[in-house]
PDB file of N, CA and C in Angstrom:
ATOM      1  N   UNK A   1       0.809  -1.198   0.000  1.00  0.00           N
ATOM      2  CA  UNK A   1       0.000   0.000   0.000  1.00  0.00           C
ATOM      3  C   UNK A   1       0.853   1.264   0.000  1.00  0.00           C
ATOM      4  N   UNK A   2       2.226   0.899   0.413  1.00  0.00           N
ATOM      5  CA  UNK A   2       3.010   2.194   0.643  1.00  0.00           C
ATOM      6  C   UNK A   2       3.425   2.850  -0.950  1.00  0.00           C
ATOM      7  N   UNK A   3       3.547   2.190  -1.954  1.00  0.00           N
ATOM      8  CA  UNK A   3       3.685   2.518  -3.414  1.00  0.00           C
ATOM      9  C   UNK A   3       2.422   3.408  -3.653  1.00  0.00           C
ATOM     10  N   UNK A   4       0.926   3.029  -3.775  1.00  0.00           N
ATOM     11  CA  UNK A   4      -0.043   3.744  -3.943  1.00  0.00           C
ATOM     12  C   UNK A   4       0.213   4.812  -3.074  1.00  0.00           C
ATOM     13  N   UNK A   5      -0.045   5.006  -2.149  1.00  0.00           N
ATOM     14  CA  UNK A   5       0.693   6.366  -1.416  1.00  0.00           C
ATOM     15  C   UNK A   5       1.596   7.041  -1.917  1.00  0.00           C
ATOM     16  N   UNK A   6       2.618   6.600  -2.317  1.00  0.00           N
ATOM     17  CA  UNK A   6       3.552   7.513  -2.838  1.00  0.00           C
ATOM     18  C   UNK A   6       3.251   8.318  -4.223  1.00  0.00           C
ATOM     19  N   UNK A   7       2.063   7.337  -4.758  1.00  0.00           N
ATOM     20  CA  UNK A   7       2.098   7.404  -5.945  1.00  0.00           C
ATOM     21  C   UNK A   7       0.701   8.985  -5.863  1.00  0.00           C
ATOM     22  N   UNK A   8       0.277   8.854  -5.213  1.00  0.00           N
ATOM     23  CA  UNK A   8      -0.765   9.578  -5.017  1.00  0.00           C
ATOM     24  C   UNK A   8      -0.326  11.228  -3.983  1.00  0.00           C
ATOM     25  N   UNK A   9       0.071  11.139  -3.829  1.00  0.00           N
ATOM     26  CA  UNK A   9       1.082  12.218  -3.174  1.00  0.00           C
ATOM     27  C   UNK A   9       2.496  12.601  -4.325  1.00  0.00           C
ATOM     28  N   UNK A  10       2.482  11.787  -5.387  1.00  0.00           N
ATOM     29  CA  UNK A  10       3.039  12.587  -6.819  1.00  0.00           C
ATOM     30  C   UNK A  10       2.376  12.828  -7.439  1.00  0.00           C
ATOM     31  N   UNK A  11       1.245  12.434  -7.781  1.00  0.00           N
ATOM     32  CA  UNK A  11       0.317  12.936  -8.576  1.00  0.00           C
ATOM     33  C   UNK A  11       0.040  14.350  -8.447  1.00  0.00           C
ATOM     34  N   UNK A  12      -0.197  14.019  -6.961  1.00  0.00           N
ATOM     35  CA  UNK A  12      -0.707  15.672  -6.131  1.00  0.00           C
ATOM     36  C   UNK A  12       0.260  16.747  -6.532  1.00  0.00           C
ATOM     37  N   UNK A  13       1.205  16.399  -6.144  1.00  0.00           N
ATOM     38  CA  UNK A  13       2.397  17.259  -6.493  1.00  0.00           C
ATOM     39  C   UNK A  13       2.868  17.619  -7.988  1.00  0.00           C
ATOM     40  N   UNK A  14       2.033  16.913  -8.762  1.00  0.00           N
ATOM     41  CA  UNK A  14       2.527  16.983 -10.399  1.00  0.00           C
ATOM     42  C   UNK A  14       1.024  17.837 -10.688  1.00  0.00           C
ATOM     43  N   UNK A  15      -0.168  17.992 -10.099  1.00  0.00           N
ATOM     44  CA  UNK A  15      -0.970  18.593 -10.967  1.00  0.00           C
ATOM     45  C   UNK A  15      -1.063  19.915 -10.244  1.00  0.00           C
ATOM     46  N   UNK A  16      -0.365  20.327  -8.559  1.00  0.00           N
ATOM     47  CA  UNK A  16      -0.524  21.745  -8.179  1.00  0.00           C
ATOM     48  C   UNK A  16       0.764  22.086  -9.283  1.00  0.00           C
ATOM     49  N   UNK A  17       2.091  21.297  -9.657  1.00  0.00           N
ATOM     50  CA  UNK A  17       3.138  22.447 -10.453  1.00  0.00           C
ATOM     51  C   UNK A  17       2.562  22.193 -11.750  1.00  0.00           C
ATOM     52  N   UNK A  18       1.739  21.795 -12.433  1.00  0.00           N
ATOM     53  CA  UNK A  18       0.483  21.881 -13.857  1.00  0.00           C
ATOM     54  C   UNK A  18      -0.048  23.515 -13.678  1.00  0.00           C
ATOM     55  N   UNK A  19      -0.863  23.281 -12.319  1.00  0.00           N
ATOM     56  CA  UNK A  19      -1.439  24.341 -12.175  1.00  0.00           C
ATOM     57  C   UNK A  19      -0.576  25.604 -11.969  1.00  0.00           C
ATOM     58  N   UNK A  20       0.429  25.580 -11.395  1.00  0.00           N
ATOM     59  CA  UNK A  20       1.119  26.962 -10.784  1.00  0.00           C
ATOM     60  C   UNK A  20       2.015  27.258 -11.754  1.00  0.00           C
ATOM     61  N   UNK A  21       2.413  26.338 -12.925  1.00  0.00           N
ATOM     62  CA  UNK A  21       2.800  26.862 -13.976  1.00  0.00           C
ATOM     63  C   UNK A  21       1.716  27.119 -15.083  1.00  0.00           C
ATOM     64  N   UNK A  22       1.112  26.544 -15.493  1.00  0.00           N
ATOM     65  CA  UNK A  22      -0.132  26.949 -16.482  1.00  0.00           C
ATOM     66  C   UNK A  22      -0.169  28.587 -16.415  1.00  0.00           C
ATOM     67  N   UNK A  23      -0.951  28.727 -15.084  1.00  0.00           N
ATOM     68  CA  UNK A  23      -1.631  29.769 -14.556  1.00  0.00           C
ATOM     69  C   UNK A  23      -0.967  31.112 -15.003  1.00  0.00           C
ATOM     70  N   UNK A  24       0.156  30.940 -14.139  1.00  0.00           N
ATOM     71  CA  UNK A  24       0.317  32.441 -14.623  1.00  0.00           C
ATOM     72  C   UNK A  24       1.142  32.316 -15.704  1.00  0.00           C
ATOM     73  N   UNK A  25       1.911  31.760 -16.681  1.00  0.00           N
ATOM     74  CA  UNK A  25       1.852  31.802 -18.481  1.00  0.00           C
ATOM     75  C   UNK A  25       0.992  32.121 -18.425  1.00  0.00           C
ATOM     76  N   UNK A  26      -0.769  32.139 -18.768  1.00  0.00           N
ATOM     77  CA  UNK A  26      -1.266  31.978 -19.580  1.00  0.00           C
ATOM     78  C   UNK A  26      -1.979  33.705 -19.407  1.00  0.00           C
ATOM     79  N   UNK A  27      -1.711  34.067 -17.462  1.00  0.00           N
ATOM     80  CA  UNK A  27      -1.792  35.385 -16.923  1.00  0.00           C
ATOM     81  C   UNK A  27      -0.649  36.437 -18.191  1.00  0.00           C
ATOM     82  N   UNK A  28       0.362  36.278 -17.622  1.00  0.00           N
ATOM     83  CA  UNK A  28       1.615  36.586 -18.501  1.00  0.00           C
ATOM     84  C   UNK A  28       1.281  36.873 -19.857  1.00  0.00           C
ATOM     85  N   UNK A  29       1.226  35.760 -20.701  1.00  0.00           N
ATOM     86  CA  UNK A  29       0.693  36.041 -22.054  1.00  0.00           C
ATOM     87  C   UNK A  29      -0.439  36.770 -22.336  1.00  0.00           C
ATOM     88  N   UNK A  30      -1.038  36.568 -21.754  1.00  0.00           N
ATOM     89  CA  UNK A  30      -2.365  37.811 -22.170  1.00  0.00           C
ATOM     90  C   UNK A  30      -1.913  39.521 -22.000  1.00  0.00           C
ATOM     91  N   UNK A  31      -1.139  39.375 -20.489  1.00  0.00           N
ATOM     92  CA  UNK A  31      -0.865  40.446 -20.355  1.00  0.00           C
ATOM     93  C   UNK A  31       0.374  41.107 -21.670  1.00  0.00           C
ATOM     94  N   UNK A  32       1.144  40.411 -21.845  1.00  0.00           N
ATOM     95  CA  UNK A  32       2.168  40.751 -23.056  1.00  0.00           C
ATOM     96  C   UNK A  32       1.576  41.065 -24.208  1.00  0.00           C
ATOM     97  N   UNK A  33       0.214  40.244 -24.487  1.00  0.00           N
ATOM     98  CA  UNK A  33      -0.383  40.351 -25.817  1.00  0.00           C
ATOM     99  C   UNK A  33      -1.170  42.091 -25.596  1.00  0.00           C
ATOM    100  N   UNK A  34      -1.561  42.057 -24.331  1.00  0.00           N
ATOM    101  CA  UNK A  34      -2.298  43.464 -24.503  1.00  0.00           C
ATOM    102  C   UNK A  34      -1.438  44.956 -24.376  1.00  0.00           C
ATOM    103  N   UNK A  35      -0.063  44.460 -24.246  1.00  0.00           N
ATOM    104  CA  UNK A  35       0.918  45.398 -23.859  1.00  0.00           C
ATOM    105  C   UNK A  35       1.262  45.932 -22.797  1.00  0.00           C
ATOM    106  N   UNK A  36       1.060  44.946 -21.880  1.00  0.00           N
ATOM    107  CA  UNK A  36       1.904  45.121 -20.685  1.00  0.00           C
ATOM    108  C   UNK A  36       3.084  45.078 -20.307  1.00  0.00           C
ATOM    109  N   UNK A  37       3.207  44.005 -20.826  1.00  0.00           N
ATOM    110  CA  UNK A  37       4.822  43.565 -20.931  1.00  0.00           C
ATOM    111  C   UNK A  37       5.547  43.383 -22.265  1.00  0.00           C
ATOM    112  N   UNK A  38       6.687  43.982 -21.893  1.00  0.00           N
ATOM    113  CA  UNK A  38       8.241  43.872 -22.870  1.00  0.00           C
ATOM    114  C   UNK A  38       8.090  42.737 -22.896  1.00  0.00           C
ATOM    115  N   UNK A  39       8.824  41.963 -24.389  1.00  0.00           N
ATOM    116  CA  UNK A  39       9.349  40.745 -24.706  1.00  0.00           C
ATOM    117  C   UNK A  39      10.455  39.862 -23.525  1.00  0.00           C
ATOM    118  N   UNK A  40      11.145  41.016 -22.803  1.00  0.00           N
ATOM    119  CA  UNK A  40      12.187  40.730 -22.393  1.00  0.00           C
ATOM    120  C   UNK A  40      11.532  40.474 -20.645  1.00  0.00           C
ATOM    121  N   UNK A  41      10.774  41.096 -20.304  1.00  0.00           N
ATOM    122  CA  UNK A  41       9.617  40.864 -19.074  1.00  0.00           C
ATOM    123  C   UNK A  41       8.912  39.962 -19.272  1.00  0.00           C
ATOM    124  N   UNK A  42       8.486  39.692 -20.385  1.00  0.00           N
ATOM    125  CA  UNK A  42       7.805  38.321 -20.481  1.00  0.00           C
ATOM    126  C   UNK A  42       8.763  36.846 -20.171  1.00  0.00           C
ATOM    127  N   UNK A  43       9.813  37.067 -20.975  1.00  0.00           N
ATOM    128  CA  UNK A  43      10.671  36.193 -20.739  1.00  0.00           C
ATOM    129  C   UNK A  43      11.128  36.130 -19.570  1.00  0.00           C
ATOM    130  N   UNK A  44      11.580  36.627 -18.702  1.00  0.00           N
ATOM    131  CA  UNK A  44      12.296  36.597 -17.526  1.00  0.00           C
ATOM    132  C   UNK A  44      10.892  36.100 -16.202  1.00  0.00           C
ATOM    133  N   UNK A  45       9.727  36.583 -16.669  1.00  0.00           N
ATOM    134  CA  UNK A  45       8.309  36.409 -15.581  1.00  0.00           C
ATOM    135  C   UNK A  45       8.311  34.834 -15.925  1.00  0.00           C
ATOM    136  N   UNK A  46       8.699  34.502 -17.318  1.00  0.00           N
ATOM    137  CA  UNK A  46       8.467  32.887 -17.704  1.00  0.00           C
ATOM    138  C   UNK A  46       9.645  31.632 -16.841  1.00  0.00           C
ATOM    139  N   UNK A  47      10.875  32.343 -17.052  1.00  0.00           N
ATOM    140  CA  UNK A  47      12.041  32.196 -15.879  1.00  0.00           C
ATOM    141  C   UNK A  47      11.592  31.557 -14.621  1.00  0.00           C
ATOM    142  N   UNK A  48      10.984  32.938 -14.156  1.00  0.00           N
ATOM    143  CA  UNK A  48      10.683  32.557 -12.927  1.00  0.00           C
ATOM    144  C   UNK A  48       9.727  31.344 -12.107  1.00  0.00           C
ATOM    145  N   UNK A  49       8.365  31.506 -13.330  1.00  0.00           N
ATOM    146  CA  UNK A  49       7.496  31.150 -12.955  1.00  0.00           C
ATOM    147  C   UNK A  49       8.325  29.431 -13.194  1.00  0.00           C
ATOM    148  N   UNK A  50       9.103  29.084 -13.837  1.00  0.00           N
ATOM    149  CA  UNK A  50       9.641  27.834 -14.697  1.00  0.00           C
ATOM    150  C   UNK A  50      10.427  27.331 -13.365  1.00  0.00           C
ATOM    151  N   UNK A  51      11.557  28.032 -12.497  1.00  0.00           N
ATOM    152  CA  UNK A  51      12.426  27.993 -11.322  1.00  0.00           C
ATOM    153  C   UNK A  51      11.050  27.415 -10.310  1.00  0.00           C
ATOM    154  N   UNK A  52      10.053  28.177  -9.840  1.00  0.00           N
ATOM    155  CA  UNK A  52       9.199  27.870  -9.111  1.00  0.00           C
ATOM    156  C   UNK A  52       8.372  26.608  -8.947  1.00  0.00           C
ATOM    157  N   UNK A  53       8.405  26.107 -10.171  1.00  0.00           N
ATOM    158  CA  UNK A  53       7.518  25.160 -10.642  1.00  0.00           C
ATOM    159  C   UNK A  53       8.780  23.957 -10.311  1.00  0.00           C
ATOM    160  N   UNK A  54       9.712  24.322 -10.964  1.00  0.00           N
ATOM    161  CA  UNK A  54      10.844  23.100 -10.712  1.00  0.00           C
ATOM    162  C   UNK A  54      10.794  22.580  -9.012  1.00  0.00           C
ATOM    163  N   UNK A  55      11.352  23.821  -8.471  1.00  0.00           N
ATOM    164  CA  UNK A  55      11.174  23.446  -6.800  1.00  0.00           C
ATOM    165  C   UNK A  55      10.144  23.016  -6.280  1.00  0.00           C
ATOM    166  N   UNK A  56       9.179  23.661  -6.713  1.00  0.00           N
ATOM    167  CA  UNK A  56       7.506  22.750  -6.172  1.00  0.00           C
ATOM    168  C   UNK A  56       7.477  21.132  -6.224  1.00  0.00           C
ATOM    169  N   UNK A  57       8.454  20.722  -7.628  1.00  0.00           N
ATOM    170  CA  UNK A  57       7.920  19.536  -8.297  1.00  0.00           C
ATOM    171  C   UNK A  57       9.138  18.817  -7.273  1.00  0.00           C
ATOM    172  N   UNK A  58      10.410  19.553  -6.922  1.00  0.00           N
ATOM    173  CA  UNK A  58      11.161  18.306  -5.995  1.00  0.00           C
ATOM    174  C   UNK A  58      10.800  17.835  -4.980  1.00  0.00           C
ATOM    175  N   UNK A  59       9.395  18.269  -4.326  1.00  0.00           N
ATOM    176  CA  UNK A  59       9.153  18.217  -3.273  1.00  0.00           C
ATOM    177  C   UNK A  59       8.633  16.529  -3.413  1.00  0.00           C
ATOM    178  N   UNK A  60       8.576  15.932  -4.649  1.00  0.00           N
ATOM    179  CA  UNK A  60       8.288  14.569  -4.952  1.00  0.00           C
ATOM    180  C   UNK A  60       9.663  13.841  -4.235  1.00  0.00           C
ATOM    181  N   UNK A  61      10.612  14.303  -3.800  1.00  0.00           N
ATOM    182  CA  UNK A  61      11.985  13.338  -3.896  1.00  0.00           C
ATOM    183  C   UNK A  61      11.885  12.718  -2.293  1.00  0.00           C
ATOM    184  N   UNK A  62      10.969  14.103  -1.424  1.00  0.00           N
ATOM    185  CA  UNK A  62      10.837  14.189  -0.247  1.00  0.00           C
ATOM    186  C   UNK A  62       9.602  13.082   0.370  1.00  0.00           C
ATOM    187  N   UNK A  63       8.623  12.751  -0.632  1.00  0.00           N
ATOM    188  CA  UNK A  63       7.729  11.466  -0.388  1.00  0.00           C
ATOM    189  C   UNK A  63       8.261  10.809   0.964  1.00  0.00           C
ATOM    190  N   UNK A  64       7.811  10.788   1.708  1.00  0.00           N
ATOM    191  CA  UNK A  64       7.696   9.328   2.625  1.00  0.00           C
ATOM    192  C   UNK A  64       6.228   8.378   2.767  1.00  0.00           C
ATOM    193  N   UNK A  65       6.495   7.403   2.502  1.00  0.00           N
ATOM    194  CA  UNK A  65       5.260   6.402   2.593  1.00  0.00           C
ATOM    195  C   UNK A  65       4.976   6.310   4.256  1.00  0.00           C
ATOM    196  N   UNK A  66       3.463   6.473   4.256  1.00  0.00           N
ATOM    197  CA  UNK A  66       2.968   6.814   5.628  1.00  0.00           C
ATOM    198  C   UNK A  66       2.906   5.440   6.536  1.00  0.00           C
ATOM    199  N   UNK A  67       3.196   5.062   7.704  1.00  0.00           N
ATOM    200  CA  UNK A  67       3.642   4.204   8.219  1.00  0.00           C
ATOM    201  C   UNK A  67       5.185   3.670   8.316  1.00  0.00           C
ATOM    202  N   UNK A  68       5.852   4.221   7.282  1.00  0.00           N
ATOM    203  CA  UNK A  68       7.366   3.729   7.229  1.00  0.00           C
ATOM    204  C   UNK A  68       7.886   4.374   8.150  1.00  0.00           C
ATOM    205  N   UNK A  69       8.914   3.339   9.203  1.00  0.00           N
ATOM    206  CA  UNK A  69       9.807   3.682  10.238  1.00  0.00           C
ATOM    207  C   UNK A  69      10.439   4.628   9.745  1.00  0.00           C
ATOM    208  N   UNK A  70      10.618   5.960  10.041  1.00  0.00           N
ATOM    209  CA  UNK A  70      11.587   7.118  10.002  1.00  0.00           C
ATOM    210  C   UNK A  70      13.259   6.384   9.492  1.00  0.00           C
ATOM    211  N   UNK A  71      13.756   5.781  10.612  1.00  0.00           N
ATOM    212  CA  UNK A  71      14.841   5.501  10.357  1.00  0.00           C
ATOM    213  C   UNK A  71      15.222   4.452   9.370  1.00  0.00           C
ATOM    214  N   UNK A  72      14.272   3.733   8.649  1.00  0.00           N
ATOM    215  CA  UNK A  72      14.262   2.720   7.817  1.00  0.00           C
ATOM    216  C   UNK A  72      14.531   3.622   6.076  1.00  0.00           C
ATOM    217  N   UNK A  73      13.809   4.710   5.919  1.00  0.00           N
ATOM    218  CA  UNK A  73      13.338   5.692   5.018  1.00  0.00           C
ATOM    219  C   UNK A  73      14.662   6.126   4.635  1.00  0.00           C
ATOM    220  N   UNK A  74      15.609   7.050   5.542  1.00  0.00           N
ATOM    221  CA  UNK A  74      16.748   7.711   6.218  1.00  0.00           C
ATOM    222  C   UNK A  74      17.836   6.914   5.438  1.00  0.00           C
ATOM    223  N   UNK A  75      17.800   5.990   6.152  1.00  0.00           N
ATOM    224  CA  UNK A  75      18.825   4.368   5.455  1.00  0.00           C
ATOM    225  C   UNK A  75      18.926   4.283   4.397  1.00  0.00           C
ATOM    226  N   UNK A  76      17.807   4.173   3.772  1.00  0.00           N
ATOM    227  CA  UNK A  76      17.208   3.621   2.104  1.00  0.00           C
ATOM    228  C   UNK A  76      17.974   5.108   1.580  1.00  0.00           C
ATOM    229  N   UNK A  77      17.747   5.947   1.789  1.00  0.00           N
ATOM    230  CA  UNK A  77      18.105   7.285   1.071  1.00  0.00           C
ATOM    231  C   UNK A  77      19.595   8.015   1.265  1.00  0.00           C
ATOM    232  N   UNK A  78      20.084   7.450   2.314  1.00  0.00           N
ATOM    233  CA  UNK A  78      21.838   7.531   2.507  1.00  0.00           C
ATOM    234  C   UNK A  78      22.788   7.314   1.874  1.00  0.00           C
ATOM    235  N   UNK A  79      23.836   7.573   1.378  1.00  0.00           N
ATOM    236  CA  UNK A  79      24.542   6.944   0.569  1.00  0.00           C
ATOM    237  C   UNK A  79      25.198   5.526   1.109  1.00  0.00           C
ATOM    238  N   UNK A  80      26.049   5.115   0.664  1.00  0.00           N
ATOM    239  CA  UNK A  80      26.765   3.830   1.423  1.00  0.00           C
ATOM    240  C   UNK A  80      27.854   4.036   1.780  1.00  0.00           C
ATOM    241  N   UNK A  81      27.885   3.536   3.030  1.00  0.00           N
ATOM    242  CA  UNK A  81      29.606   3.718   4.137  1.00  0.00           C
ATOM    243  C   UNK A  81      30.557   2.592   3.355  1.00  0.00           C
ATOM    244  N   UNK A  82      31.759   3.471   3.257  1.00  0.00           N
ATOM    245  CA  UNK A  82      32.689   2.493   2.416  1.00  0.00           C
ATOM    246  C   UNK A  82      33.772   1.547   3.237  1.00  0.00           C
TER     247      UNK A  82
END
């Protein structure tokens, strides 16, 4: 059951950075199309919004399956003592 969990807590996490990138592109572009924004403001607002979305989405790496011993998790994700 701990896979479905994980799997469902990426999902989650893959359709809020859908949404939080969509969104404002599509804010952005309208606004550029009506002349709000420079080419060069558009680009750099796209930057950002692109950086934001990346970090949102690592928050997948951070998954823990609910019930898993803390220190079992920790282990699995450590590198190896040589």
């Amino acid at each position: 059951m701990a896979g479905i969990a994980i799997a469902r807590d990426a999902r989650s996490i893959a359709l809020q950075s859908g949404a939080a990138g969509i969104d404002p592109s599509v804010i952005g572009m309208n606004a550029a199309a009506l002349g709000y924004l420079k080419p060069v403001e558009g680009a750099l607002l796209e930057e950002v919004i692109d950086v934001a979305v990346i970090l949102n989405a690592l928050r997948a790496l951070r998954i823990v399956p609910r019930g898993a011993p803390v220190d079992a998790v920790v282990s699995a994700a450590a590198p190896p003592n040589p």
